[in-house]
PDB file of N, CA and C in Angstrom:
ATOM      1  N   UNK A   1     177.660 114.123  -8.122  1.00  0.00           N
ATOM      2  CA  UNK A   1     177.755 114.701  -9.441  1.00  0.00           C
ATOM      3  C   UNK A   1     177.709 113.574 -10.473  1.00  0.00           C
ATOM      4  N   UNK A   2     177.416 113.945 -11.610  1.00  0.00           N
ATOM      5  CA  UNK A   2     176.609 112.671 -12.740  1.00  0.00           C
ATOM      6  C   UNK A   2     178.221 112.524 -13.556  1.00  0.00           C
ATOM      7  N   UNK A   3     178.199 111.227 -13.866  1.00  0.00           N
ATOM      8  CA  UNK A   3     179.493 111.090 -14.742  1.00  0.00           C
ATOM      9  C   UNK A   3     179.545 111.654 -16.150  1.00  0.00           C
ATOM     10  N   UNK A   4     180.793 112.261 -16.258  1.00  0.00           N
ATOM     11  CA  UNK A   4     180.622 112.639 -17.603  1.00  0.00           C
ATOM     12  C   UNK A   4     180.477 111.827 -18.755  1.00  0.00           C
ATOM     13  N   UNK A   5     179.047 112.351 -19.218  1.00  0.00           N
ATOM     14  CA  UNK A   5     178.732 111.692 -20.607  1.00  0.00           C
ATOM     15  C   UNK A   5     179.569 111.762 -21.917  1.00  0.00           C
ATOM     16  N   UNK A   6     179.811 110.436 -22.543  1.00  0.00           N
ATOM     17  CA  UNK A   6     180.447 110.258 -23.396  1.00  0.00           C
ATOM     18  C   UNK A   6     180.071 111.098 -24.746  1.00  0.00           C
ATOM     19  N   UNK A   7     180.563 110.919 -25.929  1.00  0.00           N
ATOM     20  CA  UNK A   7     180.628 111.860 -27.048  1.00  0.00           C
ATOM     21  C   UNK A   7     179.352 111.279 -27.657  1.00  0.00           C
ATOM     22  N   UNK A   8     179.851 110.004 -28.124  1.00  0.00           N
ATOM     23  CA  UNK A   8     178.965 109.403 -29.344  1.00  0.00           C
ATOM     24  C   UNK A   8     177.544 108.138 -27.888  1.00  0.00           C
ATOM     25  N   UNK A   9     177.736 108.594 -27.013  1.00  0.00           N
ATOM     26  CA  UNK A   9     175.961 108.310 -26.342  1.00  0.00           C
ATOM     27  C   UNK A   9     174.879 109.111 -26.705  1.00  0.00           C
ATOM     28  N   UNK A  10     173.609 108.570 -27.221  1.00  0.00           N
ATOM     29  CA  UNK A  10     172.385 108.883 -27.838  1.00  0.00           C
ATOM     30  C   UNK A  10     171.929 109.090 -26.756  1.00  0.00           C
ATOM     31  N   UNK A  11     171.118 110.108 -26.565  1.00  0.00           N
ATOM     32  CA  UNK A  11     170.184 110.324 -25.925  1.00  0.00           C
ATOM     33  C   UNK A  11     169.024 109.119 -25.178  1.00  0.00           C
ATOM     34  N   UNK A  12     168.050 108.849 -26.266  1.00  0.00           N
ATOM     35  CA  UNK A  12     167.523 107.459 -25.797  1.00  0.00           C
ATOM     36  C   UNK A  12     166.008 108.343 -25.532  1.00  0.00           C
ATOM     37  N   UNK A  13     165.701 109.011 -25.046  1.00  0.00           N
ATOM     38  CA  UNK A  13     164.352 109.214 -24.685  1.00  0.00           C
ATOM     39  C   UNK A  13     163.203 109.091 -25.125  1.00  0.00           C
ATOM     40  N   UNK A  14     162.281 108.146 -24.609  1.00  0.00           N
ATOM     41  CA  UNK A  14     161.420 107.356 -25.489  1.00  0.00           C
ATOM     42  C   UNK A  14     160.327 109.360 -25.872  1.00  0.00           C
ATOM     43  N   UNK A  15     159.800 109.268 -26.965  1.00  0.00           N
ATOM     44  CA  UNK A  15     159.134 110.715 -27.867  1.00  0.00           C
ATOM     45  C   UNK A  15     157.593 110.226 -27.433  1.00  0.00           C
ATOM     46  N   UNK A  16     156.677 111.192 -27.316  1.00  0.00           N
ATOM     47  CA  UNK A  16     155.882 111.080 -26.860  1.00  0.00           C
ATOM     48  C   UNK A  16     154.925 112.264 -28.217  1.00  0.00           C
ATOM     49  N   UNK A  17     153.587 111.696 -28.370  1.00  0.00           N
ATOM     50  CA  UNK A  17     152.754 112.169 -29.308  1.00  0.00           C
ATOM     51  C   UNK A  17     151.656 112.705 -28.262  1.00  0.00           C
ATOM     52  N   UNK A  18     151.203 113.659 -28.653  1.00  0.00           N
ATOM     53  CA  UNK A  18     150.467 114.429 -27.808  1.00  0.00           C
ATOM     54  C   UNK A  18     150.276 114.456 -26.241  1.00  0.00           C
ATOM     55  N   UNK A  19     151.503 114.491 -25.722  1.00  0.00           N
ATOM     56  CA  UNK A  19     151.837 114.236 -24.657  1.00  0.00           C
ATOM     57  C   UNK A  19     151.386 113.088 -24.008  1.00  0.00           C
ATOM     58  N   UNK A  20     150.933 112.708 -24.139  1.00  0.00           N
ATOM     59  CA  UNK A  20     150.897 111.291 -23.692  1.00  0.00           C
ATOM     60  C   UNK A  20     150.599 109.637 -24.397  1.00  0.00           C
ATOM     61  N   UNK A  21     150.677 109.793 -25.599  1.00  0.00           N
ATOM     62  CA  UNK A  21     150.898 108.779 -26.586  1.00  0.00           C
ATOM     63  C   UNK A  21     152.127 108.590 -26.396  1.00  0.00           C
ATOM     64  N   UNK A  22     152.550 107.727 -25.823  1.00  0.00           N
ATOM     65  CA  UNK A  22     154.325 106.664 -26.296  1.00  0.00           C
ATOM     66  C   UNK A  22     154.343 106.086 -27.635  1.00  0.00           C
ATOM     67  N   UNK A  23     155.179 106.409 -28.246  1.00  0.00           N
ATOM     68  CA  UNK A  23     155.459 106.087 -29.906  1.00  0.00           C
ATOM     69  C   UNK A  23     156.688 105.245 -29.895  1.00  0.00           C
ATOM     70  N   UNK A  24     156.960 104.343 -30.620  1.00  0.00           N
ATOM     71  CA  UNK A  24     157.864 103.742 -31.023  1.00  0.00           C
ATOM     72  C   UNK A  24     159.669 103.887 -30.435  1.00  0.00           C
ATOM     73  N   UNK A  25     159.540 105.600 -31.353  1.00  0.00           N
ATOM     74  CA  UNK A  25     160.502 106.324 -31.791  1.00  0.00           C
ATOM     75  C   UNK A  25     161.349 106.991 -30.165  1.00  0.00           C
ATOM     76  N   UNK A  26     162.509 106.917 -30.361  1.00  0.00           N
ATOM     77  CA  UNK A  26     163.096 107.782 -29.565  1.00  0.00           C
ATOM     78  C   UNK A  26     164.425 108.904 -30.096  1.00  0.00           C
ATOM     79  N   UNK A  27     164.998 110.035 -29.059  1.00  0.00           N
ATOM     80  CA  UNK A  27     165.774 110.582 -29.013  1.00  0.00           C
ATOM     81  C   UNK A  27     166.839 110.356 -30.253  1.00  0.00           C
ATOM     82  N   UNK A  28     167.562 110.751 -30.996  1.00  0.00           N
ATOM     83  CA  UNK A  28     168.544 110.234 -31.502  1.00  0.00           C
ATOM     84  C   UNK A  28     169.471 111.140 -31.416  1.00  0.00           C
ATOM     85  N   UNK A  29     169.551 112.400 -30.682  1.00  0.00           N
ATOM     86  CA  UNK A  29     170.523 113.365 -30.435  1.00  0.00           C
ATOM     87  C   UNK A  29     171.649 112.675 -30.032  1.00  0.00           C
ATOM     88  N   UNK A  30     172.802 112.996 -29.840  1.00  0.00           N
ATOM     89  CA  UNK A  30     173.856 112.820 -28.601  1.00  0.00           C
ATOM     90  C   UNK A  30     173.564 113.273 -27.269  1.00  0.00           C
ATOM     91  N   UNK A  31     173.839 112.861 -26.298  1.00  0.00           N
ATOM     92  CA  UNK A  31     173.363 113.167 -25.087  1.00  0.00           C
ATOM     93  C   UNK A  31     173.707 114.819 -24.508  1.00  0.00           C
ATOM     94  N   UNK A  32     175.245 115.100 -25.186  1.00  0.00           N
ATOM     95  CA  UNK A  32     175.693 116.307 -24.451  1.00  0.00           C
ATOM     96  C   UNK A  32     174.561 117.106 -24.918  1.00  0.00           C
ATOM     97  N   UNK A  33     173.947 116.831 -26.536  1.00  0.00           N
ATOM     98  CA  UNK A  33     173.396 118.494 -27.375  1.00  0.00           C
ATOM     99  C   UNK A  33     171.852 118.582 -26.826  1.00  0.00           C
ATOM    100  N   UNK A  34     171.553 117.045 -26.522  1.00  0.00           N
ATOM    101  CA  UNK A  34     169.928 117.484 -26.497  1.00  0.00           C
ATOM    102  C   UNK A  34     170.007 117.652 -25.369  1.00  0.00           C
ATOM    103  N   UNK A  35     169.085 119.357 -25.078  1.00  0.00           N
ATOM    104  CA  UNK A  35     168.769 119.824 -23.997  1.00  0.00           C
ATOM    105  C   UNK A  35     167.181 119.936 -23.540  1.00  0.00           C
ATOM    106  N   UNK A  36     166.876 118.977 -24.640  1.00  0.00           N
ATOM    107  CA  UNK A  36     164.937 118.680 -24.093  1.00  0.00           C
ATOM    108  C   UNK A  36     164.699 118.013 -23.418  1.00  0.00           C
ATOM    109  N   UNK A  37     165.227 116.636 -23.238  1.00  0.00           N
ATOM    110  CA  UNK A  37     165.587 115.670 -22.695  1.00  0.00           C
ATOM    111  C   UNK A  37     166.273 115.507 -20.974  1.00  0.00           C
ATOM    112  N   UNK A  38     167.040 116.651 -20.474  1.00  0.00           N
ATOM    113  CA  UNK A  38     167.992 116.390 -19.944  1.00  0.00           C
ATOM    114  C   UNK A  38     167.362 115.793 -18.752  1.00  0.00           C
ATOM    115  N   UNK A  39     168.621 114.496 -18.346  1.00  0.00           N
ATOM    116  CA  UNK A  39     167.978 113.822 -16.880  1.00  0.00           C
ATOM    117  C   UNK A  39     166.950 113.300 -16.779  1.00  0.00           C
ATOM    118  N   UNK A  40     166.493 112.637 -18.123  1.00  0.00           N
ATOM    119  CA  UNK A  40     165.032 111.935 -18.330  1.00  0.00           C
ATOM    120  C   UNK A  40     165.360 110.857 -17.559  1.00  0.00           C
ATOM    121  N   UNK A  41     166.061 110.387 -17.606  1.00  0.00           N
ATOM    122  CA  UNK A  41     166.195 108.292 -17.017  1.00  0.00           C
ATOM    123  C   UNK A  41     165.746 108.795 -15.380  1.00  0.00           C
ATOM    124  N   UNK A  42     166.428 109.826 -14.840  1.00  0.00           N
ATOM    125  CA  UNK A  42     166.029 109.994 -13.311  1.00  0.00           C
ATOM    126  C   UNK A  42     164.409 109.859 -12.870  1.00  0.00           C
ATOM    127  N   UNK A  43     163.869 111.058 -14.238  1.00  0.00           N
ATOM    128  CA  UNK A  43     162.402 111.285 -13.952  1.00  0.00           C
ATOM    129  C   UNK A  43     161.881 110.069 -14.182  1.00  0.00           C
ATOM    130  N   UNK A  44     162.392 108.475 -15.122  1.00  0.00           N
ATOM    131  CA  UNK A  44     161.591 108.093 -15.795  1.00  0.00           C
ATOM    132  C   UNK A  44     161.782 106.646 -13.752  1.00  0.00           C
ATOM    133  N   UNK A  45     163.097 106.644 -13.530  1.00  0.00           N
ATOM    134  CA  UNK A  45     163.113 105.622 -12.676  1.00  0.00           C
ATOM    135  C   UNK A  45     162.351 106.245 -11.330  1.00  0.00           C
ATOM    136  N   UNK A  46     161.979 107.714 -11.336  1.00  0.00           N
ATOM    137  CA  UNK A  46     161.098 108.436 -10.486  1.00  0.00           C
ATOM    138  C   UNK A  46     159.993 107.535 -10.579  1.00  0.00           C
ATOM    139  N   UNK A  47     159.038 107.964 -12.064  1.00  0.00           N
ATOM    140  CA  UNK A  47     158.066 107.598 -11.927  1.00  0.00           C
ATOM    141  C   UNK A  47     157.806 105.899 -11.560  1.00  0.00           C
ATOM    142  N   UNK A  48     158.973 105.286 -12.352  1.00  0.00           N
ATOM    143  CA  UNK A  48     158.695 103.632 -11.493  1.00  0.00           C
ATOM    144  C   UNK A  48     158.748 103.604 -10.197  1.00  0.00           C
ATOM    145  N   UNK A  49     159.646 103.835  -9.350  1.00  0.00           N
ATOM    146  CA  UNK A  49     159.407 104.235  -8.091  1.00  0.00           C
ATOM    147  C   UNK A  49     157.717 104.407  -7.395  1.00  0.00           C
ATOM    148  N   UNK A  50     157.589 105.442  -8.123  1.00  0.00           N
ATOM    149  CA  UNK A  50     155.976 105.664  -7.968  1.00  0.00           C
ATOM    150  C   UNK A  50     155.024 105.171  -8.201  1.00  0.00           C
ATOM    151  N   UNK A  51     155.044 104.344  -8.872  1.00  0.00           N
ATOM    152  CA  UNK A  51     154.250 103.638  -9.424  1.00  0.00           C
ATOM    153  C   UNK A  51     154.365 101.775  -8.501  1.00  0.00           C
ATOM    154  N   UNK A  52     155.680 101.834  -8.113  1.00  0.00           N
ATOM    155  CA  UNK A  52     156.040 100.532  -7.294  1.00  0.00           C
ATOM    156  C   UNK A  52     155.230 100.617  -6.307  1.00  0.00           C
ATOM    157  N   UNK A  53     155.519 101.642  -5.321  1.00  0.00           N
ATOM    158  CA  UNK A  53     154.729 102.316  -4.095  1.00  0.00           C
ATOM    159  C   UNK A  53     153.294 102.049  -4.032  1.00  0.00           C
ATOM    160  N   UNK A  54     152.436 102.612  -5.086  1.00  0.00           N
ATOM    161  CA  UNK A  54     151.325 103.001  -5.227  1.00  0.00           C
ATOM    162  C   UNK A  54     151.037 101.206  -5.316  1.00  0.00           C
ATOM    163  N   UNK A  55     151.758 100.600  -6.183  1.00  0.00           N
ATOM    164  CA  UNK A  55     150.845  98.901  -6.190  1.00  0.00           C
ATOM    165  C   UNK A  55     151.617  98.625  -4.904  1.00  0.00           C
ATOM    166  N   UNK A  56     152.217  98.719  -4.090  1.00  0.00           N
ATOM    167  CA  UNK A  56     152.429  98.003  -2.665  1.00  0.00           C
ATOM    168  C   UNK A  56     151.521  98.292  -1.481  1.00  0.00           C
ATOM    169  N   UNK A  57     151.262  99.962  -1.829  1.00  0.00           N
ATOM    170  CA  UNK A  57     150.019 100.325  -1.066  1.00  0.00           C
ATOM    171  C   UNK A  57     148.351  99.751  -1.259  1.00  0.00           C
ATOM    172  N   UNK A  58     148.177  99.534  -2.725  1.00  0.00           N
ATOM    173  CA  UNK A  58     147.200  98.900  -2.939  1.00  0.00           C
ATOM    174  C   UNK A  58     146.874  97.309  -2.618  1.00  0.00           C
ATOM    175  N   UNK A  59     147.927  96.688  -2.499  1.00  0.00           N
ATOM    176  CA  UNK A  59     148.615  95.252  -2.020  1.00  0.00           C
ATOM    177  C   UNK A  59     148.361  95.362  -0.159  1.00  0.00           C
ATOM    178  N   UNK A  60     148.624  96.304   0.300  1.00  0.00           N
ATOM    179  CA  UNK A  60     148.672  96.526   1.879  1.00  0.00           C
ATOM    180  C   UNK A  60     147.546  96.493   1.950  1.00  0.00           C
ATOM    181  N   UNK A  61     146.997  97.702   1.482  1.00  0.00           N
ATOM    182  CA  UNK A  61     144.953  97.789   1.835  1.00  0.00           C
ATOM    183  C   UNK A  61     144.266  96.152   1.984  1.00  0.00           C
ATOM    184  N   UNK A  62     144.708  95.432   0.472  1.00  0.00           N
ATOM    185  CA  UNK A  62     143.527  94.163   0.471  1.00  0.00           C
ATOM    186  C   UNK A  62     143.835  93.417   1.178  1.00  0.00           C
ATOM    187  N   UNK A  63     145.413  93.385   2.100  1.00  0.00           N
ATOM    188  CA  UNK A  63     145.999  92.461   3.266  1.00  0.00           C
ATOM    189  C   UNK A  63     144.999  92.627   3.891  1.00  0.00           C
ATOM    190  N   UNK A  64     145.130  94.166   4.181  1.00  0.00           N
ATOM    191  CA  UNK A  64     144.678  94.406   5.543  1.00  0.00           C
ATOM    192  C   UNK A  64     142.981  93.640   5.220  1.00  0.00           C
ATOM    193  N   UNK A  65     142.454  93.826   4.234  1.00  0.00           N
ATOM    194  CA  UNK A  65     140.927  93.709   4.476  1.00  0.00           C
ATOM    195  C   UNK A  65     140.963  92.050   4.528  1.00  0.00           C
ATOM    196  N   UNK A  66     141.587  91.576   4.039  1.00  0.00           N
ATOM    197  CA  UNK A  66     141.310  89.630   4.071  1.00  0.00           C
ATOM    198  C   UNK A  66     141.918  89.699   5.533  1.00  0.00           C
ATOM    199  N   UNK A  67     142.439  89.986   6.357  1.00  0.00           N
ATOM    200  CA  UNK A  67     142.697  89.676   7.490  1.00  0.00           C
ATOM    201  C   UNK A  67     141.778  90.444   8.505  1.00  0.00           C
ATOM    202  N   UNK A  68     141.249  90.902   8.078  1.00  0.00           N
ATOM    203  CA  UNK A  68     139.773  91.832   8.823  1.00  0.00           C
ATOM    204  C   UNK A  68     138.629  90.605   8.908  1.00  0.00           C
ATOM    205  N   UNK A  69     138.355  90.715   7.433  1.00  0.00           N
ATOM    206  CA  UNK A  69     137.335  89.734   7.107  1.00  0.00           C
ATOM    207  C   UNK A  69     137.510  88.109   7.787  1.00  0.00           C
ATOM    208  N   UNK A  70     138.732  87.869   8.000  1.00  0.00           N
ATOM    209  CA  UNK A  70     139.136  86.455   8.440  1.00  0.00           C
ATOM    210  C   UNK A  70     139.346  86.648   9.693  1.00  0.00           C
ATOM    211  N   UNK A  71     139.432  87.600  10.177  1.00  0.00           N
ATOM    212  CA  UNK A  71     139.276  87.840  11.975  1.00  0.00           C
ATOM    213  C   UNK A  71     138.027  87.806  12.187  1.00  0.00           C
ATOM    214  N   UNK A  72     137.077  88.440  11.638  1.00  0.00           N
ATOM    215  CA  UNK A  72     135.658  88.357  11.887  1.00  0.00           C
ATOM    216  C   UNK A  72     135.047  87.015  11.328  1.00  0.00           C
ATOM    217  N   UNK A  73     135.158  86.441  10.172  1.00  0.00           N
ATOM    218  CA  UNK A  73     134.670  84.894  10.034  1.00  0.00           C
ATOM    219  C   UNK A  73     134.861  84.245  11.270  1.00  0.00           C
ATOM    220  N   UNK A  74     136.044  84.311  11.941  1.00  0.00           N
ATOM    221  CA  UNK A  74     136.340  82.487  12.637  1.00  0.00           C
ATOM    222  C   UNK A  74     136.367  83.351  14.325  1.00  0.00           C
ATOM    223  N   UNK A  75     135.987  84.598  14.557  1.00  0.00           N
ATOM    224  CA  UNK A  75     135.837  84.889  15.945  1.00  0.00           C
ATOM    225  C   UNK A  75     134.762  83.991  16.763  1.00  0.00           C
ATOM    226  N   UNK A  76     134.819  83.399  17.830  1.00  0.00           N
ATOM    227  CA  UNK A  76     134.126  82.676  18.731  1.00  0.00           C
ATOM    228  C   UNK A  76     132.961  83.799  19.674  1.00  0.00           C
ATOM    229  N   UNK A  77     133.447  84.937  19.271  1.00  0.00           N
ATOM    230  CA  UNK A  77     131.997  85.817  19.599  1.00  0.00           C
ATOM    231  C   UNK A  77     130.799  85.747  18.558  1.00  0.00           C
ATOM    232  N   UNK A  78     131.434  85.897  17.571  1.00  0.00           N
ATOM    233  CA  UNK A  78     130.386  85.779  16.173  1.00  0.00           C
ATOM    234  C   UNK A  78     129.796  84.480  16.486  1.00  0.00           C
ATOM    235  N   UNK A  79     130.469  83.557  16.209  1.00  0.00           N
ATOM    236  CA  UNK A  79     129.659  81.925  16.420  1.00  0.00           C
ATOM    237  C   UNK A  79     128.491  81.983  17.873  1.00  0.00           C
ATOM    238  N   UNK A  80     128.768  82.584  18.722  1.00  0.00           N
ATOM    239  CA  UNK A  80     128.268  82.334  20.100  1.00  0.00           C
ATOM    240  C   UNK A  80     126.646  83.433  19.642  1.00  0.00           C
ATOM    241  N   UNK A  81     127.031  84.641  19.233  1.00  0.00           N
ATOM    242  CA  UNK A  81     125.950  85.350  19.060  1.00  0.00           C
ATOM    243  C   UNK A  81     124.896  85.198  17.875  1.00  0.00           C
ATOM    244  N   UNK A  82     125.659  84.124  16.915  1.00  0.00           N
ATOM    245  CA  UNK A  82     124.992  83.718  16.121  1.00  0.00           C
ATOM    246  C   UNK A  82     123.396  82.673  16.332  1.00  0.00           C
ATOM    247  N   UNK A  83     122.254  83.420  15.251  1.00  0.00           N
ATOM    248  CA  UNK A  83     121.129  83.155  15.735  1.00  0.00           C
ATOM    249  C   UNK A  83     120.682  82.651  14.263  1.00  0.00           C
ATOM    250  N   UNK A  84     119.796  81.181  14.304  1.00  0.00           N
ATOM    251  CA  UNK A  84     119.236  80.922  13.303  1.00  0.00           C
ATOM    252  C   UNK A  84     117.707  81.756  12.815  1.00  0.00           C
ATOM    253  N   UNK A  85     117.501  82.156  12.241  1.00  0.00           N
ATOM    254  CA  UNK A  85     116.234  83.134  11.667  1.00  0.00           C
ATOM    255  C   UNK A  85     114.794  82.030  10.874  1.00  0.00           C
ATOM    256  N   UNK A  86     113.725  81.230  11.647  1.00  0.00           N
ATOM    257  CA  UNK A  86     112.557  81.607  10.977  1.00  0.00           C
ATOM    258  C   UNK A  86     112.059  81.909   9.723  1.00  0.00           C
ATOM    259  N   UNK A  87     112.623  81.529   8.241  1.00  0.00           N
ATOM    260  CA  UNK A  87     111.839  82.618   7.823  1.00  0.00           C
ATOM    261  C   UNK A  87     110.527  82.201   7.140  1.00  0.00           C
ATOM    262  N   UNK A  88     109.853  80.490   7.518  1.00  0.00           N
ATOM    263  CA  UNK A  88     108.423  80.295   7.278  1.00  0.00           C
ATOM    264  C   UNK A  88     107.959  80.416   8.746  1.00  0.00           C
ATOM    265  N   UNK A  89     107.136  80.773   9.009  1.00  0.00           N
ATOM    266  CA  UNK A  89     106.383  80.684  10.445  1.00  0.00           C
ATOM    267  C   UNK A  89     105.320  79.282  10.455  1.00  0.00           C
ATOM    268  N   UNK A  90     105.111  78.347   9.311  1.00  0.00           N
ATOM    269  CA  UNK A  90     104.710  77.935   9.636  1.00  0.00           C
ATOM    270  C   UNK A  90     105.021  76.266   9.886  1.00  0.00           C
ATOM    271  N   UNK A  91     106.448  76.377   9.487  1.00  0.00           N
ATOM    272  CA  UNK A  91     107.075  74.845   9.948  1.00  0.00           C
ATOM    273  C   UNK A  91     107.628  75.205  10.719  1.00  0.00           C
ATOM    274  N   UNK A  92     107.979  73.627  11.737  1.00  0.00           N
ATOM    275  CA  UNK A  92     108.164  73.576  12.911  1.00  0.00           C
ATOM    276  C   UNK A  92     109.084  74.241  13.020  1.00  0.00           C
ATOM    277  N   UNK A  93     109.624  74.144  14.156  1.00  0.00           N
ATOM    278  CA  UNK A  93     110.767  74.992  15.079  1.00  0.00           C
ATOM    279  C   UNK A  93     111.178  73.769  15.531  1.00  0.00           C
ATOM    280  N   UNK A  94     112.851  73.456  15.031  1.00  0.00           N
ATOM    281  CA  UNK A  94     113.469  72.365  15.177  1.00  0.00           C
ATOM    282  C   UNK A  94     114.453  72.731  16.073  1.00  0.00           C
ATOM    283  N   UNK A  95     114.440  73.836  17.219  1.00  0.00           N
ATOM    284  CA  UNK A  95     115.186  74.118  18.204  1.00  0.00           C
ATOM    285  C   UNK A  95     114.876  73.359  19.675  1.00  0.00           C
ATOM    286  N   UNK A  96     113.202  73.301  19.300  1.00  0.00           N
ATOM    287  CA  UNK A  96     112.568  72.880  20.558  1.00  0.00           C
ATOM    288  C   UNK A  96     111.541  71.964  20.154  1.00  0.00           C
ATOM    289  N   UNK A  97     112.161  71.277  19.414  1.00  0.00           N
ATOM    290  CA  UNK A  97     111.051  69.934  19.058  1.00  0.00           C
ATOM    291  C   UNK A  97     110.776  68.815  20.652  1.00  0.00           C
ATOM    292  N   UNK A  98     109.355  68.335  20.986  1.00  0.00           N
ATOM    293  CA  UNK A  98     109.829  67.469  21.997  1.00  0.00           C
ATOM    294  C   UNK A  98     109.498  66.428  21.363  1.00  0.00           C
ATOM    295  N   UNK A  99     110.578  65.191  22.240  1.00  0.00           N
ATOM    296  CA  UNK A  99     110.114  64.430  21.524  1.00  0.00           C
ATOM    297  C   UNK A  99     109.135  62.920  22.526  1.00  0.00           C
ATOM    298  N   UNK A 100     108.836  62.522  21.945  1.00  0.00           N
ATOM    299  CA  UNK A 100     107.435  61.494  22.011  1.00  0.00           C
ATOM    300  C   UNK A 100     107.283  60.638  22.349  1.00  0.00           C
TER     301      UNK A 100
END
């Protein structure tokens, strides 16, 4: 159960302009009277919450992919199957030069 709120505590709730413009301005009720407000700080440390999550998950994904990508750079299968490509046909072939 929430502690009882004091007399002369303001509300506080940051006012919002067309629902989603944040303005300056906040609440200046007392906490007991304004009933537009009620239990905003919960919803508001909700949404940080949510918002924490969401950048830790986005933080996990690019782990995961630099450690994908860096498993596949330095694998000793990749190097082994790796093939140099030709792409004038008409200079030599410095794989099998003999020499003289």
């Amino acid at each position: 159960m929430d502690p009882k709120v004091p007399d002369d505590e303001v509300c506080g709730c940051p006012l919002v302009h067309n629902v989603i413009e944040v303005t300056d301005d906040f609440c200046h009720l007392p906490k007991g009277l304004c009933k537009l407000h009620y239990c905003w700080e919960k919803l508001r440390h909700a949404e940080v919450d949510l918002e924490h999550v969401r950048v830790l998950h986005e933080l996990v994904e690019q782990e995961h992919k630099v450690c994908k990508a860096t498993m596949n750079r330095t694998g000793l299968l990749t190097l082994m199957l790796h093939q140099a490509v030709q792409h004038d046909p008409l200079s030599t072939d410095r794989r099998f030069r003999v020499d003289s």
